[in-house]
PDB file of N, CA and C in Angstrom:
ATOM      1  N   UNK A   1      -4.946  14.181   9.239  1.00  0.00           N
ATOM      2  CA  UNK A   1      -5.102  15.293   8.319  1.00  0.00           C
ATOM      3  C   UNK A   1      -4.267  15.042   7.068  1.00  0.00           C
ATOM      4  N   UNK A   2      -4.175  15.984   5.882  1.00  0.00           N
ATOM      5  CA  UNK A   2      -3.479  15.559   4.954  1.00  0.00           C
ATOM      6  C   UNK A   2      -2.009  16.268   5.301  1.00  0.00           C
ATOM      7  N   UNK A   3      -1.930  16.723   6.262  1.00  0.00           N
ATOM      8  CA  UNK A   3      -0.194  16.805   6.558  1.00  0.00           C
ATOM      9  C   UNK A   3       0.407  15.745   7.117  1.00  0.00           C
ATOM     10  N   UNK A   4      -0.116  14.698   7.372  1.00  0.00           N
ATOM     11  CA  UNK A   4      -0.280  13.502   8.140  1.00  0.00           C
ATOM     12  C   UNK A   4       1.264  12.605   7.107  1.00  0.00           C
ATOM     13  N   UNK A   5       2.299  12.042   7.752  1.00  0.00           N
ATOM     14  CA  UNK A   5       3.513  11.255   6.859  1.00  0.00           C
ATOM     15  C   UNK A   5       2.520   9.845   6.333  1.00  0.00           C
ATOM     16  N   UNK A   6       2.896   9.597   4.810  1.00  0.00           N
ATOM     17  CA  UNK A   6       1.702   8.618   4.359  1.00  0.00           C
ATOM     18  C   UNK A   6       3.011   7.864   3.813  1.00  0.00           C
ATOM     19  N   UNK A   7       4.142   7.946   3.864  1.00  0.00           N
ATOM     20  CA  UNK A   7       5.386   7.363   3.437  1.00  0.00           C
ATOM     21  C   UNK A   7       6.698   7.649   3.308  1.00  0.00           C
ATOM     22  N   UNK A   8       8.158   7.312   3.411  1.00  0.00           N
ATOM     23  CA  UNK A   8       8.915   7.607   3.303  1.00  0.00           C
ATOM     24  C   UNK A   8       9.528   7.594   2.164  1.00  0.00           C
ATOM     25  N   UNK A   9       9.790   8.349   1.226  1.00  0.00           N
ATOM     26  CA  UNK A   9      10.992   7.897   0.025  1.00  0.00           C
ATOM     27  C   UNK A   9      12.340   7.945   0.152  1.00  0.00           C
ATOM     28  N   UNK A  10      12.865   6.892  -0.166  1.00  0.00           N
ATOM     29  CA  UNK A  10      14.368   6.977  -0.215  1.00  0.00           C
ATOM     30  C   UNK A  10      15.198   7.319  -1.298  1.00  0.00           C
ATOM     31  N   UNK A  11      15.930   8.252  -1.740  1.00  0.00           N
ATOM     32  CA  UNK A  11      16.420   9.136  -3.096  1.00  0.00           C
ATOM     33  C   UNK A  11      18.010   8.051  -3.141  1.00  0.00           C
ATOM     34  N   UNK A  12      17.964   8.617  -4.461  1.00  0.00           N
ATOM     35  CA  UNK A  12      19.406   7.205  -4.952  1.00  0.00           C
ATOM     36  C   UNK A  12      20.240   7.257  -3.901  1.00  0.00           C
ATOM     37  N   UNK A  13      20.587   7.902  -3.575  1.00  0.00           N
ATOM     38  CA  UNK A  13      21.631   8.800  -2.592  1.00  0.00           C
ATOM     39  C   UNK A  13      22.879   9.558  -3.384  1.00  0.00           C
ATOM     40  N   UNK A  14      22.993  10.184  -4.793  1.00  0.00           N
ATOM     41  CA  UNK A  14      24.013  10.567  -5.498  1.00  0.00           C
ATOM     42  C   UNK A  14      25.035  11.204  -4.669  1.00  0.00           C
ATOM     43  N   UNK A  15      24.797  11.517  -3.471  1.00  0.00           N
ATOM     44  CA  UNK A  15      25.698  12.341  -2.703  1.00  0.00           C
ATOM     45  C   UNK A  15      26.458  10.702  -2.165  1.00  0.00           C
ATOM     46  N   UNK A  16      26.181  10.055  -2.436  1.00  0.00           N
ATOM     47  CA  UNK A  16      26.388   8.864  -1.314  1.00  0.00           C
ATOM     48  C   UNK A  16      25.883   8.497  -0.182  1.00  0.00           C
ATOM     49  N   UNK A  17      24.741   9.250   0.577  1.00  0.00           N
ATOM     50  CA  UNK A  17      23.837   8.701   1.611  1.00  0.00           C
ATOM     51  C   UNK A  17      22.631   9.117   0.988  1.00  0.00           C
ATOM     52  N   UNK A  18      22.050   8.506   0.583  1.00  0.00           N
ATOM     53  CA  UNK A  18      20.465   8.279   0.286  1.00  0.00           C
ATOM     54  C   UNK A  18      19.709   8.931   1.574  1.00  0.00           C
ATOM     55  N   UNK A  19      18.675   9.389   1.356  1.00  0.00           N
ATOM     56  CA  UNK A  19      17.853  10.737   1.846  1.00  0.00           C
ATOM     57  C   UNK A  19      16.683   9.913   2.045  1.00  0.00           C
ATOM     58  N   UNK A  20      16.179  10.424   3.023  1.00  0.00           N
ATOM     59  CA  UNK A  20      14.946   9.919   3.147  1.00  0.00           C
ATOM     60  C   UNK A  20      13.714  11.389   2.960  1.00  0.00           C
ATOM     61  N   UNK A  21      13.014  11.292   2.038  1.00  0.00           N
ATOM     62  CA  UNK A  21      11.296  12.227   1.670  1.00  0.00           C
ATOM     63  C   UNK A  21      10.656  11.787   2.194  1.00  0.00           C
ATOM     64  N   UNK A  22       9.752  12.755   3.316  1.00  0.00           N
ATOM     65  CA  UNK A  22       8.304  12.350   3.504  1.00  0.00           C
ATOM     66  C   UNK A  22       7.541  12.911   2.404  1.00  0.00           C
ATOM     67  N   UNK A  23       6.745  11.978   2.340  1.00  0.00           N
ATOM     68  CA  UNK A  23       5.375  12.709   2.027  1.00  0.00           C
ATOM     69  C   UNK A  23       4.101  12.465   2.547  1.00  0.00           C
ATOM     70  N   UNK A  24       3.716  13.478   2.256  1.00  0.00           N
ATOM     71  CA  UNK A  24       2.301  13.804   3.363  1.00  0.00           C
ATOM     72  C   UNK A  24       1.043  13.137   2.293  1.00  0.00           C
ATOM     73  N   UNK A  25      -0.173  12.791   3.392  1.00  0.00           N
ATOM     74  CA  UNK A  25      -1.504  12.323   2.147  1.00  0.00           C
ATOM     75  C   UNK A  25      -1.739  13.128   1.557  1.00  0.00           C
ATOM     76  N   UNK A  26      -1.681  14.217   1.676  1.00  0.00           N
ATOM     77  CA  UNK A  26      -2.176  15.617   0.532  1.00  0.00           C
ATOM     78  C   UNK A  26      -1.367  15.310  -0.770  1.00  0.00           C
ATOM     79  N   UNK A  27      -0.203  15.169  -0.462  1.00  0.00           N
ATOM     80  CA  UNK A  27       0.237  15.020  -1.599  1.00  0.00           C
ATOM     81  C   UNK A  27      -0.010  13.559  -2.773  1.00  0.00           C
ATOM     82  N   UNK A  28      -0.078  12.575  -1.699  1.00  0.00           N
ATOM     83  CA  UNK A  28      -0.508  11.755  -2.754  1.00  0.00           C
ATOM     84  C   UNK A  28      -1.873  11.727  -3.246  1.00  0.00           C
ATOM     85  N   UNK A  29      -2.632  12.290  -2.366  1.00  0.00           N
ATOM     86  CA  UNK A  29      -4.234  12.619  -2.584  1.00  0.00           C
ATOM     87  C   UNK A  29      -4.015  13.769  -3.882  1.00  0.00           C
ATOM     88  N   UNK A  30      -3.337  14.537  -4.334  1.00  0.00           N
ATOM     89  CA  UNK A  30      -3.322  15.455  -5.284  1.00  0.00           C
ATOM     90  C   UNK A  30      -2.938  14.919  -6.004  1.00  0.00           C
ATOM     91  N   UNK A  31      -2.133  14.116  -6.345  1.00  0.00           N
ATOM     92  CA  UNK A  31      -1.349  13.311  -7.450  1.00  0.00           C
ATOM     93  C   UNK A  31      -2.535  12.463  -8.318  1.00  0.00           C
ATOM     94  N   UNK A  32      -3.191  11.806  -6.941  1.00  0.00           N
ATOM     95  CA  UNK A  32      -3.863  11.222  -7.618  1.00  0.00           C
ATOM     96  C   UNK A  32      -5.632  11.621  -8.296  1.00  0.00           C
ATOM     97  N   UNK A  33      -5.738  12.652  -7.800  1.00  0.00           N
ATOM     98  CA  UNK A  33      -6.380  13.571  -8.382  1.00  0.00           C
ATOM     99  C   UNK A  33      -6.477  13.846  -9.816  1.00  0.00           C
ATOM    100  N   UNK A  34      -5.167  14.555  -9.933  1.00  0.00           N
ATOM    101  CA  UNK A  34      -4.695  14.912 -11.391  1.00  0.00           C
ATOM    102  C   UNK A  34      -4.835  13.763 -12.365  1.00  0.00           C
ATOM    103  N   UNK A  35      -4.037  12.631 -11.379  1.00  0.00           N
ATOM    104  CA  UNK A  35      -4.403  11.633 -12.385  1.00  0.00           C
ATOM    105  C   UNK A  35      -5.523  10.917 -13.492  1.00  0.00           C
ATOM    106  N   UNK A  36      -6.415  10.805 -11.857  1.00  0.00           N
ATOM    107  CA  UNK A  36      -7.513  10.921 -12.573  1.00  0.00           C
ATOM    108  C   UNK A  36      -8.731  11.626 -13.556  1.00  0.00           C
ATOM    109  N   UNK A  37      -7.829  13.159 -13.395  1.00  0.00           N
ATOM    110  CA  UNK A  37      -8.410  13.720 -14.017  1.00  0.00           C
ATOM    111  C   UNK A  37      -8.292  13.370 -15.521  1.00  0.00           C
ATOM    112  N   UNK A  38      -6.532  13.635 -15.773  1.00  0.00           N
ATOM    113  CA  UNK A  38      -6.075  13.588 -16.901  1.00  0.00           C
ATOM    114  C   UNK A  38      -5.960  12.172 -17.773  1.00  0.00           C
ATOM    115  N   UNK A  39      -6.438  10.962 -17.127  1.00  0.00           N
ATOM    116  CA  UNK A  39      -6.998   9.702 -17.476  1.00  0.00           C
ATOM    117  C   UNK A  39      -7.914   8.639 -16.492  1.00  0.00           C
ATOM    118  N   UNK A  40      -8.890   9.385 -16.803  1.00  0.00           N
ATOM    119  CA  UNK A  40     -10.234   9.103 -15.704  1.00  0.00           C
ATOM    120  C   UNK A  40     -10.263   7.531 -15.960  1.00  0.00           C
ATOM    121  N   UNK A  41     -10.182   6.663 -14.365  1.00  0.00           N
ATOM    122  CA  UNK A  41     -10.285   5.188 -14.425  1.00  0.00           C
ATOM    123  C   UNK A  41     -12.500   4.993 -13.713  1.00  0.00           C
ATOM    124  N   UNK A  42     -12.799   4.505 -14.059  1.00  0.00           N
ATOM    125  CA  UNK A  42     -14.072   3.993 -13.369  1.00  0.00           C
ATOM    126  C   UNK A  42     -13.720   2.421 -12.764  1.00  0.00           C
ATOM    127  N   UNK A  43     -15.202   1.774 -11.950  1.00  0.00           N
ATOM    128  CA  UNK A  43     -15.334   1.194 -11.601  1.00  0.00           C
ATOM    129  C   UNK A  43     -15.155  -0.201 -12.102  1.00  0.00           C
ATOM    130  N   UNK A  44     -15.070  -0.311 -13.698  1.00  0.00           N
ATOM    131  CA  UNK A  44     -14.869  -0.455 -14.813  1.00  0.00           C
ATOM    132  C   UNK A  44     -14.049  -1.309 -14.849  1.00  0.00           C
ATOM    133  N   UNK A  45     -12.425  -0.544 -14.697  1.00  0.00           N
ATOM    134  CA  UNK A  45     -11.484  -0.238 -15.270  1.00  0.00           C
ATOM    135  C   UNK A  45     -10.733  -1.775 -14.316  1.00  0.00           C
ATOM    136  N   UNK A  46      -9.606  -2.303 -14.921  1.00  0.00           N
ATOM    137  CA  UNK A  46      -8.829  -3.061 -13.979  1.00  0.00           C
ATOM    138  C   UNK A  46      -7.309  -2.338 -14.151  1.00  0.00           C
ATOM    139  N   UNK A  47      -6.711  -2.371 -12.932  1.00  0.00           N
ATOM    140  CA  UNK A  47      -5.041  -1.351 -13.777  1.00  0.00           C
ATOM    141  C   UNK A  47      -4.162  -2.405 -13.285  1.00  0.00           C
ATOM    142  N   UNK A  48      -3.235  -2.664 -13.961  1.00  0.00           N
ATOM    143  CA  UNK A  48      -1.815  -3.729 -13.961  1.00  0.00           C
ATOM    144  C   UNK A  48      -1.095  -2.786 -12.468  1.00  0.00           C
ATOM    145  N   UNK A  49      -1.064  -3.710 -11.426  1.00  0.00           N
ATOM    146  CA  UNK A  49      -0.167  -3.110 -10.859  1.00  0.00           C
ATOM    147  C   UNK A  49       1.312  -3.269 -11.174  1.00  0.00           C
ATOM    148  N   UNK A  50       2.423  -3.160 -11.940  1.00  0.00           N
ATOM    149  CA  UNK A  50       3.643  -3.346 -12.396  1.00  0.00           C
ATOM    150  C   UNK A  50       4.734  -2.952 -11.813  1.00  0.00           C
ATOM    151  N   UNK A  51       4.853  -1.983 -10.797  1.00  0.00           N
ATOM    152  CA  UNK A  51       5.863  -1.321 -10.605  1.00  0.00           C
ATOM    153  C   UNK A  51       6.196  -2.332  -9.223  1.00  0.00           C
ATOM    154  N   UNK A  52       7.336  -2.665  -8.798  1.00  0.00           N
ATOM    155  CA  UNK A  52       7.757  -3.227  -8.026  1.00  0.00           C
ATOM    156  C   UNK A  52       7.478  -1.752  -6.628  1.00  0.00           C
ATOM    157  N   UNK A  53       7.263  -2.532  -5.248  1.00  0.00           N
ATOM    158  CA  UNK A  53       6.887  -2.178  -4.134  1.00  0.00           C
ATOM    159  C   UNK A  53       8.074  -1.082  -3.519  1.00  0.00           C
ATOM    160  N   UNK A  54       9.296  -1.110  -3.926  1.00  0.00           N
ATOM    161  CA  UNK A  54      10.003  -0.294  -3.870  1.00  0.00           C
ATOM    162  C   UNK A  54       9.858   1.037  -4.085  1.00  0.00           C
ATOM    163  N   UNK A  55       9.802   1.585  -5.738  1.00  0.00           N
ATOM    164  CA  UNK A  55       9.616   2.737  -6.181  1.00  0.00           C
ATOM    165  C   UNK A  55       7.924   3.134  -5.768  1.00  0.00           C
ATOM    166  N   UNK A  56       8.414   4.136  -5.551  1.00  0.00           N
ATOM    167  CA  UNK A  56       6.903   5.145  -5.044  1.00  0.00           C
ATOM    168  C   UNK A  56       5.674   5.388  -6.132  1.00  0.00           C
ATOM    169  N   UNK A  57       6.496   4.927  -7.628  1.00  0.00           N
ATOM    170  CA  UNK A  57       5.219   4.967  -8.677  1.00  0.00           C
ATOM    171  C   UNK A  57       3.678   3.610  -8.021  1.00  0.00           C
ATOM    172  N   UNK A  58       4.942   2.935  -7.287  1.00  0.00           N
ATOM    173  CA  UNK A  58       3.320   1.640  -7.065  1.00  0.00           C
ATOM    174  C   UNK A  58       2.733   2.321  -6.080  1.00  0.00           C
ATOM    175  N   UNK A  59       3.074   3.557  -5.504  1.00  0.00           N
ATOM    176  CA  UNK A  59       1.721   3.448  -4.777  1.00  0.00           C
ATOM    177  C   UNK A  59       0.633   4.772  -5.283  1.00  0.00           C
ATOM    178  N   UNK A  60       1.069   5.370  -6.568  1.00  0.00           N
ATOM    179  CA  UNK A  60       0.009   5.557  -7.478  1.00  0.00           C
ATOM    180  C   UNK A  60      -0.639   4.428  -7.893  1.00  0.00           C
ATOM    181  N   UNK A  61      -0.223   3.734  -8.496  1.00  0.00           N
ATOM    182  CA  UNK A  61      -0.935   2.319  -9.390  1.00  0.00           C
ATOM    183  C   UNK A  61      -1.874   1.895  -8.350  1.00  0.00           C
ATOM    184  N   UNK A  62      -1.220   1.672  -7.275  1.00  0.00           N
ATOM    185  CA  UNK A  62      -2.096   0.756  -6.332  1.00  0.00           C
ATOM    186  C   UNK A  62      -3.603   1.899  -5.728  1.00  0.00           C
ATOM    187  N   UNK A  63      -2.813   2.832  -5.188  1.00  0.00           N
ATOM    188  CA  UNK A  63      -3.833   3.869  -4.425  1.00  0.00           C
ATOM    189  C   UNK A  63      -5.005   4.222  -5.378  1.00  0.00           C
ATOM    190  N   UNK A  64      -4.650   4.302  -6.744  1.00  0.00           N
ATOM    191  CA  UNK A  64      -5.337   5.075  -7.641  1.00  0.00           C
ATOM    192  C   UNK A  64      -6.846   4.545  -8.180  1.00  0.00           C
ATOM    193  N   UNK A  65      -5.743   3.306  -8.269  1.00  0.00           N
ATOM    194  CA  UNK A  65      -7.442   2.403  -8.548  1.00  0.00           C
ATOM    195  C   UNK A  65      -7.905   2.138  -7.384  1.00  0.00           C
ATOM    196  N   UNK A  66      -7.789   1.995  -5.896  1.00  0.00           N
ATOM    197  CA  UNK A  66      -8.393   1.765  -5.005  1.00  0.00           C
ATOM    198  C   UNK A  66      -9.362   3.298  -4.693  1.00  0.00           C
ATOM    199  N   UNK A  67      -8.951   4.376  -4.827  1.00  0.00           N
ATOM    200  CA  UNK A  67      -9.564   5.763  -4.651  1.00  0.00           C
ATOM    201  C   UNK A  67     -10.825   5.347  -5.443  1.00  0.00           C
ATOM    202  N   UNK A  68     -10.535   5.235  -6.758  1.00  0.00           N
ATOM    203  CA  UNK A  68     -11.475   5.261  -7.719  1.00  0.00           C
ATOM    204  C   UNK A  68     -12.674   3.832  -7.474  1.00  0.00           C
ATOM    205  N   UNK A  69     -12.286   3.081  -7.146  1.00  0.00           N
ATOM    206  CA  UNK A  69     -13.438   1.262  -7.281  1.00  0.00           C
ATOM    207  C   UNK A  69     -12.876   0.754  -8.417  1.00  0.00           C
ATOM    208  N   UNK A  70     -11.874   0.887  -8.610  1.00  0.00           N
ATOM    209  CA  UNK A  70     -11.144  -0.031 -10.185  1.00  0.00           C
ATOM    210  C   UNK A  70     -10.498  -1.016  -9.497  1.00  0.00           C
ATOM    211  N   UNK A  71     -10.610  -1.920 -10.116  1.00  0.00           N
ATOM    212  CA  UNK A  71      -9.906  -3.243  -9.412  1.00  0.00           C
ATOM    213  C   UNK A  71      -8.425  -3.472 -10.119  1.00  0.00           C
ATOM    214  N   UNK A  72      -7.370  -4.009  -8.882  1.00  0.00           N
ATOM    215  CA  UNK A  72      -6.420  -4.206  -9.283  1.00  0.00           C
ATOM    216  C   UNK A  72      -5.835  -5.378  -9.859  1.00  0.00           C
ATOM    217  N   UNK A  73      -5.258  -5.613 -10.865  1.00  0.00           N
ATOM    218  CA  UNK A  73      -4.374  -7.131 -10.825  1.00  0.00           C
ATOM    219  C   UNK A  73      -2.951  -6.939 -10.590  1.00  0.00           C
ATOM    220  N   UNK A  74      -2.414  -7.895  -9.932  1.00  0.00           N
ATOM    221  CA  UNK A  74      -0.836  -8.292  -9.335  1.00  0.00           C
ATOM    222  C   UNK A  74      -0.099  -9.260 -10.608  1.00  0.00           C
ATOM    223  N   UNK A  75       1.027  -8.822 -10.615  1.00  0.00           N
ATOM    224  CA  UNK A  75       1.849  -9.315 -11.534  1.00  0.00           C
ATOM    225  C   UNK A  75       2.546 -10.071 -10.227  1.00  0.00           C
ATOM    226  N   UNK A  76       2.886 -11.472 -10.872  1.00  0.00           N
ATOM    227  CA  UNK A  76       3.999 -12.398  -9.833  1.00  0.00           C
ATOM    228  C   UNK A  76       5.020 -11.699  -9.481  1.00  0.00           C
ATOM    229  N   UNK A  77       6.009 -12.001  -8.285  1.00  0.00           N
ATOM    230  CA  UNK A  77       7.206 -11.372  -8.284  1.00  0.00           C
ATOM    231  C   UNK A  77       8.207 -11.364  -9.656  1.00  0.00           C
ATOM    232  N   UNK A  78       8.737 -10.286  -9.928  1.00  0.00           N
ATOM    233  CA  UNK A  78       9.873 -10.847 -10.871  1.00  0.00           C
ATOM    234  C   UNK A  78       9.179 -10.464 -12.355  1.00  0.00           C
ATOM    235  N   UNK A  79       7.527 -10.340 -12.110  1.00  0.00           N
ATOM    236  CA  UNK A  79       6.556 -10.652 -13.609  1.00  0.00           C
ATOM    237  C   UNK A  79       7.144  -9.322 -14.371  1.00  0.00           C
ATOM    238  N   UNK A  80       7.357  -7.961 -13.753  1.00  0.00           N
ATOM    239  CA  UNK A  80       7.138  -6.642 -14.362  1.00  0.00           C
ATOM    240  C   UNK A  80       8.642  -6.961 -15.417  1.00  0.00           C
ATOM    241  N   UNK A  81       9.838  -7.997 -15.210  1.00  0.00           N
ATOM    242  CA  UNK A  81      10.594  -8.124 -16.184  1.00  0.00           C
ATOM    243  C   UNK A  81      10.251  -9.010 -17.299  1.00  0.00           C
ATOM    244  N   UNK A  82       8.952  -9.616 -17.328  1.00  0.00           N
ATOM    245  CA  UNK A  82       9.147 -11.207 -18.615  1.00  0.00           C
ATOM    246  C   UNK A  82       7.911 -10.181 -19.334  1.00  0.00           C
ATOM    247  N   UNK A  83       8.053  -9.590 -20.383  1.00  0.00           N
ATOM    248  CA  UNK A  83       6.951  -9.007 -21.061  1.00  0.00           C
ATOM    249  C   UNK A  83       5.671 -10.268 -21.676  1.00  0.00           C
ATOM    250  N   UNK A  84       6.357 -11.356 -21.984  1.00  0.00           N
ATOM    251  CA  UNK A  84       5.099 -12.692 -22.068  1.00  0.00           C
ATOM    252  C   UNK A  84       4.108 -12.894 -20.281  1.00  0.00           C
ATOM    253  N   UNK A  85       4.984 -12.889 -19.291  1.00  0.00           N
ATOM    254  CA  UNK A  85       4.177 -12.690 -17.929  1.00  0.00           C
ATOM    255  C   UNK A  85       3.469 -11.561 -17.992  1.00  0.00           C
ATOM    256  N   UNK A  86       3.831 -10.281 -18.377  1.00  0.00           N
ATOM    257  CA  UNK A  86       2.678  -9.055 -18.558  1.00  0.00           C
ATOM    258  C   UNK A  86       1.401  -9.245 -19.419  1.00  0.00           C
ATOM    259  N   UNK A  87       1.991  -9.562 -20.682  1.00  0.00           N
ATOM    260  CA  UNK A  87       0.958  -9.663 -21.383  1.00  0.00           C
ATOM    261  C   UNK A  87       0.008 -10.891 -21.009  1.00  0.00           C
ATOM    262  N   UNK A  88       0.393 -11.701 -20.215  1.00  0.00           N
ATOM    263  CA  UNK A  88      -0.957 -13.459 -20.170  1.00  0.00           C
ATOM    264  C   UNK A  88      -1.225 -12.789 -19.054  1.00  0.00           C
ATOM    265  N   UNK A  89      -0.900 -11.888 -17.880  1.00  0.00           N
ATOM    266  CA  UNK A  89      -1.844 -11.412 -16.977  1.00  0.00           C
ATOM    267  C   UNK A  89      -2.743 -10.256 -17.390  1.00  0.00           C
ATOM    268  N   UNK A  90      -2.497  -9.305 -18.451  1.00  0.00           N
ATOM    269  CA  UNK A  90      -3.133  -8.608 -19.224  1.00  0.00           C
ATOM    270  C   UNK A  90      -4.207  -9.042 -19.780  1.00  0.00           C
ATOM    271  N   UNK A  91      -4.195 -10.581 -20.437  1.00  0.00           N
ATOM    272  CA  UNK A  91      -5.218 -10.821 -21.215  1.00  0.00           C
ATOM    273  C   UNK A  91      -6.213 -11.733 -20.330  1.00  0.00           C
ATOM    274  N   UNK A  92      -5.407 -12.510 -19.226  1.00  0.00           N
ATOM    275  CA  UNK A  92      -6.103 -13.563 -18.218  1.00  0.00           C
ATOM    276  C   UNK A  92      -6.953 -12.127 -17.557  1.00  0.00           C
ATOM    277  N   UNK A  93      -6.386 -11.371 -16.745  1.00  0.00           N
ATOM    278  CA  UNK A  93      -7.620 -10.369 -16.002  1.00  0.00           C
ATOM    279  C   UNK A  93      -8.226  -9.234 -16.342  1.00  0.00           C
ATOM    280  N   UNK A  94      -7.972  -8.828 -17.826  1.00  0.00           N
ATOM    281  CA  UNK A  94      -8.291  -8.283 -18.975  1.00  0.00           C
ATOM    282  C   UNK A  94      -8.216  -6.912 -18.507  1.00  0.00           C
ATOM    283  N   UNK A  95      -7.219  -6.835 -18.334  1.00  0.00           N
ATOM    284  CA  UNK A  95      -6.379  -5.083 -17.986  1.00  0.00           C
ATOM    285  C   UNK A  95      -7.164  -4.567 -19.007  1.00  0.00           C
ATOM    286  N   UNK A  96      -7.514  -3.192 -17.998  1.00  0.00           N
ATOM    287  CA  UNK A  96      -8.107  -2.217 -19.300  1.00  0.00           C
ATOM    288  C   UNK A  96      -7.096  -1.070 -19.163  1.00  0.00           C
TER     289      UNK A  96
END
């Protein structure tokens, strides 16, 4: 169901022990909703996955275009820091 745990987040820990968030598929199913609302991807579309596997933004990037049929491209490890590695995978798999 969408109360169903679809991941754990781990928060900086400013207290000094880092926290662990669930979140449920509803929620990322709504996120990515909106998203698409508010910048509709098609079948079309290719999206840079950039965000390193850590932070919880990649699994918008990743989920989003998979919801939709947009195909993804992978930046090498390490790529999301050399802005010349962004841009030659930008233009090699022609990020839209």
């Amino acid at each position: 169901t969408g109360e169903n745990l679809a991941y754990v987040m781990y928060t900086s820990g400013s207290t000094g022990n880092p926290k662990g968030v669930m979140i449920e598929h509803h929620s990322v199913i709504n996120y990515l909703e909106w998203m698409q609302h508010k910048y509709p991807l098609s079948e079309k579309d290719v999206v840079l996955q950039k965000t390193p596997f850590s932070f919880d933004v990649s699994v918008w990037e990743l989920f989003w275009s998979i919801h939709v049929g947009a195909s993804v491209s992978f930046l090498p490890p390490g790529g999301e820091k050399d802005p010349s590695i962004i841009a030659e995978v930008i233009k090699q798999h022609q990020v839209t």
